[in-house]
C-alpha atoms as a PDB file:
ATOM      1  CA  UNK A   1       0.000   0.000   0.000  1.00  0.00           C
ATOM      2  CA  UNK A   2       2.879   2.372   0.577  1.00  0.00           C
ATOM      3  CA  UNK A   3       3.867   2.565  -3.525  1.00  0.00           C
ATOM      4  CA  UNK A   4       0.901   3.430  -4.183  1.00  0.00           C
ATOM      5  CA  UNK A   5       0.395   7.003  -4.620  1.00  0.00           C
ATOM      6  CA  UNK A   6      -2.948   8.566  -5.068  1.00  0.00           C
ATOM      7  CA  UNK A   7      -1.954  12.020  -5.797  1.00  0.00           C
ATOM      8  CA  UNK A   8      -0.688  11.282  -9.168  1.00  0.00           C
ATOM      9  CA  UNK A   9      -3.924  10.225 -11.463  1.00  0.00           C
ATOM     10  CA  UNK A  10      -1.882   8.669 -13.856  1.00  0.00           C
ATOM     11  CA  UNK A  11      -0.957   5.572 -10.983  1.00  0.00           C
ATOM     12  CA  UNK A  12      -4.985   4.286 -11.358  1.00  0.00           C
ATOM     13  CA  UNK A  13      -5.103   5.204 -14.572  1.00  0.00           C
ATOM     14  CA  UNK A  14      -7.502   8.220 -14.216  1.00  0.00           C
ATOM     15  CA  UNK A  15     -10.282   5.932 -13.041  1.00  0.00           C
ATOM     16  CA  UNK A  16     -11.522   7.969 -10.029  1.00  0.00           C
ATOM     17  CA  UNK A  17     -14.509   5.209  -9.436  1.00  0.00           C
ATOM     18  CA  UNK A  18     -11.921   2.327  -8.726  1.00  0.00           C
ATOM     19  CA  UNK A  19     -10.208   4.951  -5.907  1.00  0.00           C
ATOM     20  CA  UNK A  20     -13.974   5.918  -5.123  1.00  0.00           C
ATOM     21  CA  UNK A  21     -14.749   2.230  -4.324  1.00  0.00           C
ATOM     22  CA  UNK A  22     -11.824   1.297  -2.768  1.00  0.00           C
ATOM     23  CA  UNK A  23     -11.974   3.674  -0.276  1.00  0.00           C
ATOM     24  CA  UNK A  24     -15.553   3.030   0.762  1.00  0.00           C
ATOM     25  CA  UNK A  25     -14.492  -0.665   1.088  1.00  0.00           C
ATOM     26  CA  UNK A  26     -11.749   0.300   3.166  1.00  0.00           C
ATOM     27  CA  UNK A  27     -14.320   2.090   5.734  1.00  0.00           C
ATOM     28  CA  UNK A  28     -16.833  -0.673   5.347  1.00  0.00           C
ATOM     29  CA  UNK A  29     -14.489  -3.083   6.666  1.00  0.00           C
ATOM     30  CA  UNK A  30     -13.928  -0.916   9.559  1.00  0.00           C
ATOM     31  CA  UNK A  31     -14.272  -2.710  12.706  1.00  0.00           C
ATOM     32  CA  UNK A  32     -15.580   0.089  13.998  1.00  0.00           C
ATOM     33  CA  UNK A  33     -16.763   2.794  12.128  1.00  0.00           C
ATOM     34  CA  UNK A  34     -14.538   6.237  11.209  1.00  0.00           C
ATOM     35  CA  UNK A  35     -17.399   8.038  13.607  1.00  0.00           C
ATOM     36  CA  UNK A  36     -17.329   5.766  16.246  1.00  0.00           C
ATOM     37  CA  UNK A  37     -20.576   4.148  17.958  1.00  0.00           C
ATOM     38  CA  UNK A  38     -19.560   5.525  21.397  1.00  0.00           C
ATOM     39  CA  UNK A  39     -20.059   9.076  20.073  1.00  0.00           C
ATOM     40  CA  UNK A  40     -22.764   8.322  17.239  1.00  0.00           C
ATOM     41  CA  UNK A  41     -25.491  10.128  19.643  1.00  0.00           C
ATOM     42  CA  UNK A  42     -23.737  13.570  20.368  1.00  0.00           C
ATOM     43  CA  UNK A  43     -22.761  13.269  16.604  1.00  0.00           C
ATOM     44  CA  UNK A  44     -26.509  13.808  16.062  1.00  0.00           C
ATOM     45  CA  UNK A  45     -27.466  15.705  18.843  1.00  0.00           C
ATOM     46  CA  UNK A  46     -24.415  18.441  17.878  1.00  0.00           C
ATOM     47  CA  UNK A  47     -25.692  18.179  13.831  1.00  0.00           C
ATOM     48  CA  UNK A  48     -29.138  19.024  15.284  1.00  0.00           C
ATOM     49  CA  UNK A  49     -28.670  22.427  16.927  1.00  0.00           C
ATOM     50  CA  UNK A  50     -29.736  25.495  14.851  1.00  0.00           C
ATOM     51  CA  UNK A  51     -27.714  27.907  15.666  1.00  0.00           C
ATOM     52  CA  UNK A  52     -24.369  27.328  13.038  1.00  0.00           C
ATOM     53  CA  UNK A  53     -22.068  29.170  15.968  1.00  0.00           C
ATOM     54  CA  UNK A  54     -23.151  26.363  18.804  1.00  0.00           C
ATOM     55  CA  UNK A  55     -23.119  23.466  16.482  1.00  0.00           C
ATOM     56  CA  UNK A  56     -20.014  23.976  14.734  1.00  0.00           C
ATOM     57  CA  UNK A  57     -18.327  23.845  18.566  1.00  0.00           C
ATOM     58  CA  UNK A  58     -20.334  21.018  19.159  1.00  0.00           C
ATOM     59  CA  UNK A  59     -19.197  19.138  16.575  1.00  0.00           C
ATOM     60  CA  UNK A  60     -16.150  19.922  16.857  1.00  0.00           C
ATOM     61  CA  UNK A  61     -16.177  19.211  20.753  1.00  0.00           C
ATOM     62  CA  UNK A  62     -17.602  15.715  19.687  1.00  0.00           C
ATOM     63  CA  UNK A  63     -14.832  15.126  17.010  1.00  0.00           C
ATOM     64  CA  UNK A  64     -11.602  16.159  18.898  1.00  0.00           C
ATOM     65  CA  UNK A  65     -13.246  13.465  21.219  1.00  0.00           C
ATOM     66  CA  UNK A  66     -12.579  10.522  19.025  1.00  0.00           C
ATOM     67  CA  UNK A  67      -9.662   8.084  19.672  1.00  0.00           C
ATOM     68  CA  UNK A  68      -6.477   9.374  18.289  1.00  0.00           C
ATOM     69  CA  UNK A  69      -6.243   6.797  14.921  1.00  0.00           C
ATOM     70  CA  UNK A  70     -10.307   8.479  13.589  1.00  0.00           C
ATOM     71  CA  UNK A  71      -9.131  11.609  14.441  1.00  0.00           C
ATOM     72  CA  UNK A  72      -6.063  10.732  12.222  1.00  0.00           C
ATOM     73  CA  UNK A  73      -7.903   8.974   9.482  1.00  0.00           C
ATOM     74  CA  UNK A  74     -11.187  11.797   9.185  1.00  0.00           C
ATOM     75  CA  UNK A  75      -8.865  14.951   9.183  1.00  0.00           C
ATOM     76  CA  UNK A  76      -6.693  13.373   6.320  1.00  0.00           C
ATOM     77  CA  UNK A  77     -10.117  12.537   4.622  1.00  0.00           C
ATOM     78  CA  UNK A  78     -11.234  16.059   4.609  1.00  0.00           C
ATOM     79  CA  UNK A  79      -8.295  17.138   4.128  1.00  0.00           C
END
């Protein structure tokens, strides 16, 4: 997995679908998912509040509270 280099589109051959799938296989087989099930419910409660100021701290309350390797793995994903 480390030769492989996503950055350059020319590695998969341009086919962003094969990346696409392979990376929702990779969270699939999760054994526990990227958004853990400990914090699933203040996930939802935070996405829930109206006020954009409140739930952005929420949420980000909720996601600085996940173990160190999802912290690791969603900031690299959004990044």
């Amino acid at each position: 997995s480390s030769k492989v280099d996503f950055r350059n589109p020319e590695n998969f051959y341009h086919d962003v679908n094969s990346v696409a799938g392979l990376l929702k296989q990779f969270f699939r087989d999760l054994p526990d998912p990227l958004l853990t099930r400990e914090h699933y419910d203040e996930f939802i409660e935070s996405a829930r509040i109206e006020d954009p100021d409140v739930r952005r701290d929420a949420l980000h309350a909720v996601i600085n509270a996940l173990p160190d390797p999802n912290y690791a793995t969603l900031r690299a994903l959004v990044l």
